[in-house]
PDB file of N, CA and C in Angstrom:
ATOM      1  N   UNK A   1     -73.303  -4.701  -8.950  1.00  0.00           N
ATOM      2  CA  UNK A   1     -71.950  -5.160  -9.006  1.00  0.00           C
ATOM      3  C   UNK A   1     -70.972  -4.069  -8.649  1.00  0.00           C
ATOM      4  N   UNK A   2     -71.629  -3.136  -9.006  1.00  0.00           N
ATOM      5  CA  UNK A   2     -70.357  -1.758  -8.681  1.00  0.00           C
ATOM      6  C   UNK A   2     -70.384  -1.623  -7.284  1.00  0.00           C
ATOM      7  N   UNK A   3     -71.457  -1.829  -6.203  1.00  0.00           N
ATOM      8  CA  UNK A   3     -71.113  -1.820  -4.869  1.00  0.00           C
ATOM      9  C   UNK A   3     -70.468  -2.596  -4.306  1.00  0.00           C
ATOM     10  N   UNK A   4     -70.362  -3.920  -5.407  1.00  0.00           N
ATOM     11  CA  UNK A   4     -69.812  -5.424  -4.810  1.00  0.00           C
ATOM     12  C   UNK A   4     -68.033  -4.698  -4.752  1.00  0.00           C
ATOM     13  N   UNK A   5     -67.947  -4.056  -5.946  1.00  0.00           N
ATOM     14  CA  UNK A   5     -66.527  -3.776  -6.351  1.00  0.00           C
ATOM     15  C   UNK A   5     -65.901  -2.824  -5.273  1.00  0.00           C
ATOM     16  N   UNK A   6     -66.947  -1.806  -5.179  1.00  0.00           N
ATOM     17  CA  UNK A   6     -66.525  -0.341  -4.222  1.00  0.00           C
ATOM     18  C   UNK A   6     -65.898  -1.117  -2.516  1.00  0.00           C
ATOM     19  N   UNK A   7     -67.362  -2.069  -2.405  1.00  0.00           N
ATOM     20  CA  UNK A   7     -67.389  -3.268  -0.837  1.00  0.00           C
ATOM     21  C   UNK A   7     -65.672  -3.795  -0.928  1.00  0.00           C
ATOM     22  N   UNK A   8     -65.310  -4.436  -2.048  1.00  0.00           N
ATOM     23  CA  UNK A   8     -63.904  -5.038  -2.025  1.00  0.00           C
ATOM     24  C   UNK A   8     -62.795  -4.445  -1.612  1.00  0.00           C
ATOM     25  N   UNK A   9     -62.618  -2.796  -2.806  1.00  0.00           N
ATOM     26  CA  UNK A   9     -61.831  -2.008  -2.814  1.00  0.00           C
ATOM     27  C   UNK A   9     -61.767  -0.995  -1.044  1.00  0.00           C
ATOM     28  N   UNK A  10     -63.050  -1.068  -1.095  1.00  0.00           N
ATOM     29  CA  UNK A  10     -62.726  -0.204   0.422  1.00  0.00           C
ATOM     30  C   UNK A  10     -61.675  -1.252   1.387  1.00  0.00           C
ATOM     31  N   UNK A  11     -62.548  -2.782   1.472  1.00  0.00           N
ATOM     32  CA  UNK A  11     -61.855  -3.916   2.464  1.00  0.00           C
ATOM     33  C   UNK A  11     -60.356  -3.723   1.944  1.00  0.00           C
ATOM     34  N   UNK A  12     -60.002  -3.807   0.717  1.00  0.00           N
ATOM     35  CA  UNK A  12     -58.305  -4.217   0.598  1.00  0.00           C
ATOM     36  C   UNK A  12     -57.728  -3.393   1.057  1.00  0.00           C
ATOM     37  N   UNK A  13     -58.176  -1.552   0.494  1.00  0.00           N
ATOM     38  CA  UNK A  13     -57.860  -0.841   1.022  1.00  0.00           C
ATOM     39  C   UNK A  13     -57.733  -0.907   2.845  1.00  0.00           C
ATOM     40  N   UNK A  14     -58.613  -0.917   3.596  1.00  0.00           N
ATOM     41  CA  UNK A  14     -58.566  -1.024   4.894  1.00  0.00           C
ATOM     42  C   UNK A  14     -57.527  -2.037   5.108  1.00  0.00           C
ATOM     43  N   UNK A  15     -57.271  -3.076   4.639  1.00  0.00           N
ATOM     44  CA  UNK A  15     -56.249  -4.359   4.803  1.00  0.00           C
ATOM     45  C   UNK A  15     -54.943  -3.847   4.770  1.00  0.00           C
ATOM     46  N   UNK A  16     -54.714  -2.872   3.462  1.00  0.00           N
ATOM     47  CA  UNK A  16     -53.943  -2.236   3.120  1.00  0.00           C
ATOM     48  C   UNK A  16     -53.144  -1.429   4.258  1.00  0.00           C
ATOM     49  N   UNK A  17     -54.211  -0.751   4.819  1.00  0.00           N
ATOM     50  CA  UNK A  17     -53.635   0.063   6.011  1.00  0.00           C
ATOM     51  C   UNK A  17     -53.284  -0.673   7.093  1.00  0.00           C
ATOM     52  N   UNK A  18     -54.265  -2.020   7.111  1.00  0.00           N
ATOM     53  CA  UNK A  18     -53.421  -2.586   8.545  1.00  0.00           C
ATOM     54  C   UNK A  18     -52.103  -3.263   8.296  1.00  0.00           C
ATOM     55  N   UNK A  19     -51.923  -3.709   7.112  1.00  0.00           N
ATOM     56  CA  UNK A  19     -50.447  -4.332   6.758  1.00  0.00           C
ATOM     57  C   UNK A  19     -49.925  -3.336   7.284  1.00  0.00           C
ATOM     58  N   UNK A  20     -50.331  -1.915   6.432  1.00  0.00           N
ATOM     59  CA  UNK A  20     -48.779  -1.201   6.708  1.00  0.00           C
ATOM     60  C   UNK A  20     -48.838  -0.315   8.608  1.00  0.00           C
ATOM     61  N   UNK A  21     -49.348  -0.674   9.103  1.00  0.00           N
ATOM     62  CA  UNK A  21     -49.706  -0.354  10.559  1.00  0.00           C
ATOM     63  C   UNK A  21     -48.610  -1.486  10.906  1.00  0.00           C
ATOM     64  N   UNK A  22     -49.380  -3.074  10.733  1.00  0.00           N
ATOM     65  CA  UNK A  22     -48.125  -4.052  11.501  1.00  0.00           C
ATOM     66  C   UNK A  22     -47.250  -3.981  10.990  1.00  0.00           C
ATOM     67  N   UNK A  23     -46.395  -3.647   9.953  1.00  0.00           N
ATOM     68  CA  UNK A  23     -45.441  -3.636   9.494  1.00  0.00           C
ATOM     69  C   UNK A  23     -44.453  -2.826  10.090  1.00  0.00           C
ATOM     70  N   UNK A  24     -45.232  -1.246  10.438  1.00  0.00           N
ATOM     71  CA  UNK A  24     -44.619  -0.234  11.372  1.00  0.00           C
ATOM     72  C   UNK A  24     -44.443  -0.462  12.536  1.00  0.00           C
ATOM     73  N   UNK A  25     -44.978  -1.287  13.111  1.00  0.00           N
ATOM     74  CA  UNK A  25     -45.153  -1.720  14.524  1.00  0.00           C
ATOM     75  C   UNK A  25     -43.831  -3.243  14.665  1.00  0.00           C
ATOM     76  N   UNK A  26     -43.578  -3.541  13.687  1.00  0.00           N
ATOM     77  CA  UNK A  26     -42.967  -4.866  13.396  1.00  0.00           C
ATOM     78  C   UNK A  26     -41.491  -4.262  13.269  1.00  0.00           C
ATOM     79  N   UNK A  27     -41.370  -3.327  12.572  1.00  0.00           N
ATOM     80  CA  UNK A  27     -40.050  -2.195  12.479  1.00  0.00           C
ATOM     81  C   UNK A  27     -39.873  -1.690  13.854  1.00  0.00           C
ATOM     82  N   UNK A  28     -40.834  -0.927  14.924  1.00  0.00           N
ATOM     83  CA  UNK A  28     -40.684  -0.432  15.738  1.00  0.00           C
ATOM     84  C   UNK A  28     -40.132  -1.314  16.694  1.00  0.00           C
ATOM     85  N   UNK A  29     -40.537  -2.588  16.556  1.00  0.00           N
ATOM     86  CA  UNK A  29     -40.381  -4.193  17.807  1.00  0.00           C
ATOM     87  C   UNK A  29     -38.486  -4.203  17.375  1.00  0.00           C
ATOM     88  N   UNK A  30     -38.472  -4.814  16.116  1.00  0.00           N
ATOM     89  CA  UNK A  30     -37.180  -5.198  15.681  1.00  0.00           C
ATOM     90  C   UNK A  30     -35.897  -3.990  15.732  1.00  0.00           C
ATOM     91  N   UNK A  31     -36.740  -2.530  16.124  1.00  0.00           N
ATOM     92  CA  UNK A  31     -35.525  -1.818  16.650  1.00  0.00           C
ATOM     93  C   UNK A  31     -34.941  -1.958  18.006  1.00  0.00           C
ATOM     94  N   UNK A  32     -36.464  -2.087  18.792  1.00  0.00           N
ATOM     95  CA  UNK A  32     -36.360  -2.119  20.118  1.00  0.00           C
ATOM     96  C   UNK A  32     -35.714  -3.474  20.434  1.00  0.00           C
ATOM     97  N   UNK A  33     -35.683  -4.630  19.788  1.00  0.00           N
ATOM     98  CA  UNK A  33     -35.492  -6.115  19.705  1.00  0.00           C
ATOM     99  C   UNK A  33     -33.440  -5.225  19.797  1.00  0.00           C
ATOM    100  N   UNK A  34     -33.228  -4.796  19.004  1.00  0.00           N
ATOM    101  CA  UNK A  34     -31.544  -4.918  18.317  1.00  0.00           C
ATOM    102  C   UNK A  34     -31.254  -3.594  19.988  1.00  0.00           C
ATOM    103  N   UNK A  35     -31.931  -3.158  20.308  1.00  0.00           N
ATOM    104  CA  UNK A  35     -31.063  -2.121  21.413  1.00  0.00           C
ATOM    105  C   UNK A  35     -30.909  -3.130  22.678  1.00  0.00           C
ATOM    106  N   UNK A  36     -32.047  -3.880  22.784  1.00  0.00           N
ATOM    107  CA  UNK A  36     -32.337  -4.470  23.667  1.00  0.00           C
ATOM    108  C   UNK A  36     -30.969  -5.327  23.723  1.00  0.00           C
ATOM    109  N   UNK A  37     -30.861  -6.199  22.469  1.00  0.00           N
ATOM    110  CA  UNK A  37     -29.323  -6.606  22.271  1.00  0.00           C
ATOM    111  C   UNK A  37     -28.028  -6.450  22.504  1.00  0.00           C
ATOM    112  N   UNK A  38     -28.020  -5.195  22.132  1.00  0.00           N
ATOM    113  CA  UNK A  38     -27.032  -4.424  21.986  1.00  0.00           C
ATOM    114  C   UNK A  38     -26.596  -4.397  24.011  1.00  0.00           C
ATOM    115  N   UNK A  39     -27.883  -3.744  24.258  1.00  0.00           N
ATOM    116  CA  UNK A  39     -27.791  -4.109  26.240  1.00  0.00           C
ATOM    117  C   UNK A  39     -27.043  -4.857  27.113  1.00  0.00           C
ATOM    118  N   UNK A  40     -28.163  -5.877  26.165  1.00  0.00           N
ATOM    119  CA  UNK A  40     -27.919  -7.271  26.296  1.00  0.00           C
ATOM    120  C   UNK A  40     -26.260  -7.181  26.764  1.00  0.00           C
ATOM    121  N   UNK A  41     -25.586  -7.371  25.510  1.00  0.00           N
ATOM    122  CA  UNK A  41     -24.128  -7.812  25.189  1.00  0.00           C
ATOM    123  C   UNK A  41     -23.251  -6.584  25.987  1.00  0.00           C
ATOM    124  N   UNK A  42     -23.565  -5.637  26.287  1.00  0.00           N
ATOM    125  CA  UNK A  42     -22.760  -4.830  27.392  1.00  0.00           C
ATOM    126  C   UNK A  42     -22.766  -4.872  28.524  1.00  0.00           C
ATOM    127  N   UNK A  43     -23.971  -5.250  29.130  1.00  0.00           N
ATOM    128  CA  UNK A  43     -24.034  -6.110  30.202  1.00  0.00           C
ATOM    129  C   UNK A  43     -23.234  -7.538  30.367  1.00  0.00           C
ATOM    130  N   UNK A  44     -23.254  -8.468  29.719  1.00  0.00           N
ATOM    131  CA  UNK A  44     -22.529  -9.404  29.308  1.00  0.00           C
ATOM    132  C   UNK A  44     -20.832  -9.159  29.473  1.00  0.00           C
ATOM    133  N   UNK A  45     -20.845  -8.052  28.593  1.00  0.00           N
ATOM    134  CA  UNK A  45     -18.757  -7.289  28.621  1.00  0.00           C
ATOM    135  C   UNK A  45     -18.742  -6.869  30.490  1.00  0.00           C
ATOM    136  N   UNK A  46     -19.990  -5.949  30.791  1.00  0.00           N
ATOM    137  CA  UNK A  46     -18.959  -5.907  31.936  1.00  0.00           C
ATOM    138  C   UNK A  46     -18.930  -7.136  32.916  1.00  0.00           C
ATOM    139  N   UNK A  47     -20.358  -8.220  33.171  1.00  0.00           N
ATOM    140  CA  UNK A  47     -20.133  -8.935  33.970  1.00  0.00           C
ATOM    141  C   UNK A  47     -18.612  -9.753  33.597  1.00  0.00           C
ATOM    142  N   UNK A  48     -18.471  -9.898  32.139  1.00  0.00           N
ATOM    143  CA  UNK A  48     -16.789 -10.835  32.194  1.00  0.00           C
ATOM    144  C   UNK A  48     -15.882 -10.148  32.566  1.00  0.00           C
ATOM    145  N   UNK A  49     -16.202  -8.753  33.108  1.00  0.00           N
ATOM    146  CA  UNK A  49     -15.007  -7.977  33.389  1.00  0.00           C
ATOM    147  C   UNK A  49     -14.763  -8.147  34.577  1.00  0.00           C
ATOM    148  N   UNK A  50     -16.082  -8.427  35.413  1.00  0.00           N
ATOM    149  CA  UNK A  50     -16.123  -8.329  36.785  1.00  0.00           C
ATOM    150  C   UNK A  50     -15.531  -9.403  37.220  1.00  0.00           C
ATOM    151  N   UNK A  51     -16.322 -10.500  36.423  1.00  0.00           N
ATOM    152  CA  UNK A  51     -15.745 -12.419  36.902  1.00  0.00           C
ATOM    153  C   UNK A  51     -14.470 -12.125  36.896  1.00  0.00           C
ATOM    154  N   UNK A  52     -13.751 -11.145  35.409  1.00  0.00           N
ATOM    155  CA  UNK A  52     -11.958 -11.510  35.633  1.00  0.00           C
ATOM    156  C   UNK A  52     -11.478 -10.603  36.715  1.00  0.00           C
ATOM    157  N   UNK A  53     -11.727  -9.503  36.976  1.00  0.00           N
ATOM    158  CA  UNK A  53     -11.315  -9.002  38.317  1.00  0.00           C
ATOM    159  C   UNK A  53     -11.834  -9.690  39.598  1.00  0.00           C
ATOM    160  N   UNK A  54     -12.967 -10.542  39.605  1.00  0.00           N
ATOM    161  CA  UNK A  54     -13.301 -11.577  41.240  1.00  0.00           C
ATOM    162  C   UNK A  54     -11.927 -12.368  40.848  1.00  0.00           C
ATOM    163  N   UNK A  55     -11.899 -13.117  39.667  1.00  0.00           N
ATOM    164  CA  UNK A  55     -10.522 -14.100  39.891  1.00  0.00           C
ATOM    165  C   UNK A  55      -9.537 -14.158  40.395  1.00  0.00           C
ATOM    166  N   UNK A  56      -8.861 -12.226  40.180  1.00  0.00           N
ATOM    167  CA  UNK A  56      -8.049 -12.139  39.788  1.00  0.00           C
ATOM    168  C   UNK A  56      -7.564 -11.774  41.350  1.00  0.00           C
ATOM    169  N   UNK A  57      -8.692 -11.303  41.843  1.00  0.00           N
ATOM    170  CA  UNK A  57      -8.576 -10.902  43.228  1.00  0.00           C
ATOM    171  C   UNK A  57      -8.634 -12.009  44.361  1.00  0.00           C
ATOM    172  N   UNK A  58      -9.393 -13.335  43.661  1.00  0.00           N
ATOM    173  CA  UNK A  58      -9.185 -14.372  44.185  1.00  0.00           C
ATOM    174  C   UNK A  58      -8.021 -15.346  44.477  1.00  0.00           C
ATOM    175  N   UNK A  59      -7.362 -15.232  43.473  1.00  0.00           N
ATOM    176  CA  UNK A  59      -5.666 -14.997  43.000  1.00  0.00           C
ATOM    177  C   UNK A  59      -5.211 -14.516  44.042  1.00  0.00           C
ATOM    178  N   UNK A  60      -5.165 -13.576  44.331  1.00  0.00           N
ATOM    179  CA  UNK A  60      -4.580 -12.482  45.241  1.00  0.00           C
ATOM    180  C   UNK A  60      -4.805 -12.780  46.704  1.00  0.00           C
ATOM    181  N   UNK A  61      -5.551 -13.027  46.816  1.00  0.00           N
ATOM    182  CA  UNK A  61      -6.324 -13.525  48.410  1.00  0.00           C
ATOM    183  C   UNK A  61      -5.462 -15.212  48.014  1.00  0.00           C
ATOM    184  N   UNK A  62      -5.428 -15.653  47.817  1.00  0.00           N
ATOM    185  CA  UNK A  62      -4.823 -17.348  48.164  1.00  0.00           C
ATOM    186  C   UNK A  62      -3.446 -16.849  47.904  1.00  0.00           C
ATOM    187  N   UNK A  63      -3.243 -16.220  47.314  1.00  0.00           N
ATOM    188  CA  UNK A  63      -1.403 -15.765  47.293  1.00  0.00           C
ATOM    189  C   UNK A  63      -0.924 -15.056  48.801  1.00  0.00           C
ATOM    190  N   UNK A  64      -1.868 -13.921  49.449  1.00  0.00           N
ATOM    191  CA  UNK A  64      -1.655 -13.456  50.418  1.00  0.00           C
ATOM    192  C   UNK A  64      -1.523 -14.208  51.442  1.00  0.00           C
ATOM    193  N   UNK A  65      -2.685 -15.574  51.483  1.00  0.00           N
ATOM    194  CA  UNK A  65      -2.710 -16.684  53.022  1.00  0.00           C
ATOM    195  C   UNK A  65      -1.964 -16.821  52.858  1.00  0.00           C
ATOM    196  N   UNK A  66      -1.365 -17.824  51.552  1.00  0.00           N
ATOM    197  CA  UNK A  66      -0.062 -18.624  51.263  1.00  0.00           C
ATOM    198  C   UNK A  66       1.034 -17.643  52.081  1.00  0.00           C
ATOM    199  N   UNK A  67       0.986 -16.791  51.975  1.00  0.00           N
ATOM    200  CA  UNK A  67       1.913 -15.939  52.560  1.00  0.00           C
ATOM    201  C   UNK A  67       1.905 -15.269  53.626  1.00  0.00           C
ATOM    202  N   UNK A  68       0.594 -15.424  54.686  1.00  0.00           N
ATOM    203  CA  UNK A  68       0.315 -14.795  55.955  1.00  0.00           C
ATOM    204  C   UNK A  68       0.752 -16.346  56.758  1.00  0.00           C
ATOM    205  N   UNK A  69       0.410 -17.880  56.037  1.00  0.00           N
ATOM    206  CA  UNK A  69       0.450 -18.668  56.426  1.00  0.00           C
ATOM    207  C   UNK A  69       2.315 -18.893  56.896  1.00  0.00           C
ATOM    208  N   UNK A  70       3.052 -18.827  55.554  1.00  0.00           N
ATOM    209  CA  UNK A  70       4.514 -18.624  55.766  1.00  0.00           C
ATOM    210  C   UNK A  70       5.188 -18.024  57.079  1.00  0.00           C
ATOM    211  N   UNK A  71       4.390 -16.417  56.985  1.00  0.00           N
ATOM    212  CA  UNK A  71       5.251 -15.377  57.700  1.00  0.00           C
ATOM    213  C   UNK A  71       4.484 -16.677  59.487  1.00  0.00           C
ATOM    214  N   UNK A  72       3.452 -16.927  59.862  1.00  0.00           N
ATOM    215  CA  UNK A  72       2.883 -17.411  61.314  1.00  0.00           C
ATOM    216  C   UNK A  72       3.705 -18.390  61.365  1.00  0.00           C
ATOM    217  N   UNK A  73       4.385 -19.656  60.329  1.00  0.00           N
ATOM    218  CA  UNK A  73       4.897 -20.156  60.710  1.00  0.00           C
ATOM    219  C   UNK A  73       6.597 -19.659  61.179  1.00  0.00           C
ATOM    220  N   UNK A  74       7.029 -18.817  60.434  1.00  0.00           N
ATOM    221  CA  UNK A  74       8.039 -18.000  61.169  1.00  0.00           C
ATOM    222  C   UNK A  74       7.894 -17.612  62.476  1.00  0.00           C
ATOM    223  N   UNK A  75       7.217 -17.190  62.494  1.00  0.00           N
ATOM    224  CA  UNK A  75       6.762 -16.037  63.903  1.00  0.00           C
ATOM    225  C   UNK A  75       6.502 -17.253  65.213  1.00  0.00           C
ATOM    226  N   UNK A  76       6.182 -18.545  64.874  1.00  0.00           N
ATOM    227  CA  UNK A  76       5.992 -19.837  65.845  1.00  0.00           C
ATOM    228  C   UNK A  76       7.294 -19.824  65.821  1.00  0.00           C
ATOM    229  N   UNK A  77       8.280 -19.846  64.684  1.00  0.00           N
ATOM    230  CA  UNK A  77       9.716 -20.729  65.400  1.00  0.00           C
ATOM    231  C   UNK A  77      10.279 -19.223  65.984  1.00  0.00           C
ATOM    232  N   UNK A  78      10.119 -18.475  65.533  1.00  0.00           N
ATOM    233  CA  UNK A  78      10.955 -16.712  66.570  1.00  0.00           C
ATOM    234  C   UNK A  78      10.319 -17.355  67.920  1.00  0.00           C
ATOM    235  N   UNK A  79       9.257 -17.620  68.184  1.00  0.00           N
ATOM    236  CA  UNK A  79       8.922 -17.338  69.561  1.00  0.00           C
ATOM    237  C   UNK A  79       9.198 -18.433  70.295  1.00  0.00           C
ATOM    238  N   UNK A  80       9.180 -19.274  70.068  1.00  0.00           N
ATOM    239  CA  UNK A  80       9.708 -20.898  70.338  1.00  0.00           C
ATOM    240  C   UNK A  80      11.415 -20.335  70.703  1.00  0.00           C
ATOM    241  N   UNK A  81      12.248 -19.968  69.745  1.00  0.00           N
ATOM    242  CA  UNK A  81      13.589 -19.380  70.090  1.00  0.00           C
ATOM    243  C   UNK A  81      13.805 -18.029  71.350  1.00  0.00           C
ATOM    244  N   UNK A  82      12.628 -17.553  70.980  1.00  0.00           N
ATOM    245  CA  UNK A  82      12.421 -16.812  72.284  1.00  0.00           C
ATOM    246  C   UNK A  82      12.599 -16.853  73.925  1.00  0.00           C
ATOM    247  N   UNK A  83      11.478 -18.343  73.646  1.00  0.00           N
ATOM    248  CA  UNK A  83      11.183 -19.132  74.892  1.00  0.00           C
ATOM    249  C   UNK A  83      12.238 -19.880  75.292  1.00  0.00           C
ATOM    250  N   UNK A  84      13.119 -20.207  74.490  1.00  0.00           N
ATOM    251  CA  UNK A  84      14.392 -20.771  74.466  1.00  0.00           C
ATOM    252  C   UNK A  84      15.483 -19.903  75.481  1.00  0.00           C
ATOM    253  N   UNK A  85      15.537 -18.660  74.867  1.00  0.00           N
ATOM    254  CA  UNK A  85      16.326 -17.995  74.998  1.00  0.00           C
ATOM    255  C   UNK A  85      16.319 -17.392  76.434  1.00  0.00           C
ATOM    256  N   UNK A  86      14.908 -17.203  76.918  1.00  0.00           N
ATOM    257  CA  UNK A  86      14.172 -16.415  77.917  1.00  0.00           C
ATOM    258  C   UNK A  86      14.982 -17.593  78.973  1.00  0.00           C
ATOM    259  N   UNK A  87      14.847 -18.428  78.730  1.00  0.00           N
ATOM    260  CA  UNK A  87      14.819 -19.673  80.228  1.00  0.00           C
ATOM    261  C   UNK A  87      16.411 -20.108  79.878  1.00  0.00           C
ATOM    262  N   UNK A  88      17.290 -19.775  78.654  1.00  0.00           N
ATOM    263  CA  UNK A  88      18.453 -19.942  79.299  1.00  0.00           C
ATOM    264  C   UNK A  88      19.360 -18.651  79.814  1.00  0.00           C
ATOM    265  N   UNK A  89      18.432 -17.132  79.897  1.00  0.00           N
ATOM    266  CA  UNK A  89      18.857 -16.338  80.497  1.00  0.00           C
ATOM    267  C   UNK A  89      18.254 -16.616  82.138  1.00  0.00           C
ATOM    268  N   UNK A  90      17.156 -17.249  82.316  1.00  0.00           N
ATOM    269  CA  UNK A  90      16.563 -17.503  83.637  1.00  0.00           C
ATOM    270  C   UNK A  90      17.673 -18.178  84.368  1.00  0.00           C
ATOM    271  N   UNK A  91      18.480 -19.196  83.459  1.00  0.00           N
ATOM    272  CA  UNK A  91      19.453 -20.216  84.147  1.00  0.00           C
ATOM    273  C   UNK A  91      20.334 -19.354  84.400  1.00  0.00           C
ATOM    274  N   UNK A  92      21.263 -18.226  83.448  1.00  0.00           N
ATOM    275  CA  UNK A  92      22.242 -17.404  83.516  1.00  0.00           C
ATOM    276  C   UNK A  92      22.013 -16.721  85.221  1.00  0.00           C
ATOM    277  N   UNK A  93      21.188 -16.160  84.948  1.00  0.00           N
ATOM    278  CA  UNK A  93      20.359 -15.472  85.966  1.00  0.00           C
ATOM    279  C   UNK A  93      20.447 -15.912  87.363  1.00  0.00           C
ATOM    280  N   UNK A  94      20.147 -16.948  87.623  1.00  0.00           N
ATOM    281  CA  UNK A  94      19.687 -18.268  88.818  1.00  0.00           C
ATOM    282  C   UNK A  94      21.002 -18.325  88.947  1.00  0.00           C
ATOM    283  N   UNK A  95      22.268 -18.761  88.204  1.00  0.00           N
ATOM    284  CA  UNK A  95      23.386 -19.364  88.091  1.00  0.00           C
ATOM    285  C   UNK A  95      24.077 -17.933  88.556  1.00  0.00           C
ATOM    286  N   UNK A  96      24.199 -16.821  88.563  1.00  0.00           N
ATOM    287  CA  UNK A  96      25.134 -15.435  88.798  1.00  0.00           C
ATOM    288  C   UNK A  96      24.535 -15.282  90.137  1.00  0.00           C
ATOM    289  N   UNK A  97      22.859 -15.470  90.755  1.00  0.00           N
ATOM    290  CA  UNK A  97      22.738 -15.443  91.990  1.00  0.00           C
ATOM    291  C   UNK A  97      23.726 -16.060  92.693  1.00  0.00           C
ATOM    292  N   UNK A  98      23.622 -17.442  92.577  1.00  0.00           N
ATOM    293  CA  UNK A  98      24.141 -18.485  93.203  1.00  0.00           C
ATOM    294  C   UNK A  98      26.093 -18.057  93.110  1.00  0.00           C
ATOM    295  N   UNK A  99      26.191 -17.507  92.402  1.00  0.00           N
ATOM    296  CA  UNK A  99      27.486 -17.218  92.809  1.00  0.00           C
ATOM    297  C   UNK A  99      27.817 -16.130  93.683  1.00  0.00           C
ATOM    298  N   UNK A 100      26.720 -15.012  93.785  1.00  0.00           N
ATOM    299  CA  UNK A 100      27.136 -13.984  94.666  1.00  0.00           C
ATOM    300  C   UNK A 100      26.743 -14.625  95.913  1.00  0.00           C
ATOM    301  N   UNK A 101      26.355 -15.370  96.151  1.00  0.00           N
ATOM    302  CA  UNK A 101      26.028 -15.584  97.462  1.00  0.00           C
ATOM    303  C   UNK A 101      26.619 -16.349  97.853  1.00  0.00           C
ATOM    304  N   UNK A 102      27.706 -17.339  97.208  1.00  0.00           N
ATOM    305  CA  UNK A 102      28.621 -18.100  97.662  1.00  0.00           C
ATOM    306  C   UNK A 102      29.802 -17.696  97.982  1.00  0.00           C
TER     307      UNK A 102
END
């Protein structure tokens, strides 16, 4: 019976040590688990940083057409007045010949 006892005590013992093995190993996971987290969520901060600066720049780009679009339609009626202007100096022009030669 005393070997039956020694047979037990060695096993719990050995059990003993593997609890506290996974246990250390279970501590070691759940640190690496919380950094991993921690990662996690800073990665997370900057991508929302990034999305709000794409927006913001997206913002910026539809404000600029809106406003490249404005200034072209200006720049159609300048040149339209241009063309205007060009062909009633052509007439001026045509019209001061026609008088020196008369």
């Amino acid at each position: 019976m005393a070997k039956k006892a020694d047979s037990i005590k060695k096993q719990k013992s050995l059990l003993a040590e593997a609890l506290s093995d996974i246990e250390r190993v279970i501590s070691g996971l759940r640190k690496q688990k919380n950094n991993v987290e921690k990662q996690l969520e800073a990665v997370k901060r900057r991508v929302e940083k990034i999305e709000d600066e794409e927006n913001r720049l997206r913002e910026r780009l539809a404000a600029l057409n809106e406003e490249e679009a404005a200034l072209n339609e200006k720049k159609a009626g300048f040149e339209e007045k241009m063309g205007k202007l060009d062909r009633k100096m052509s007439k001026v022009e045509e019209i001061e010949g026609r008088m020196r030669i008369a």
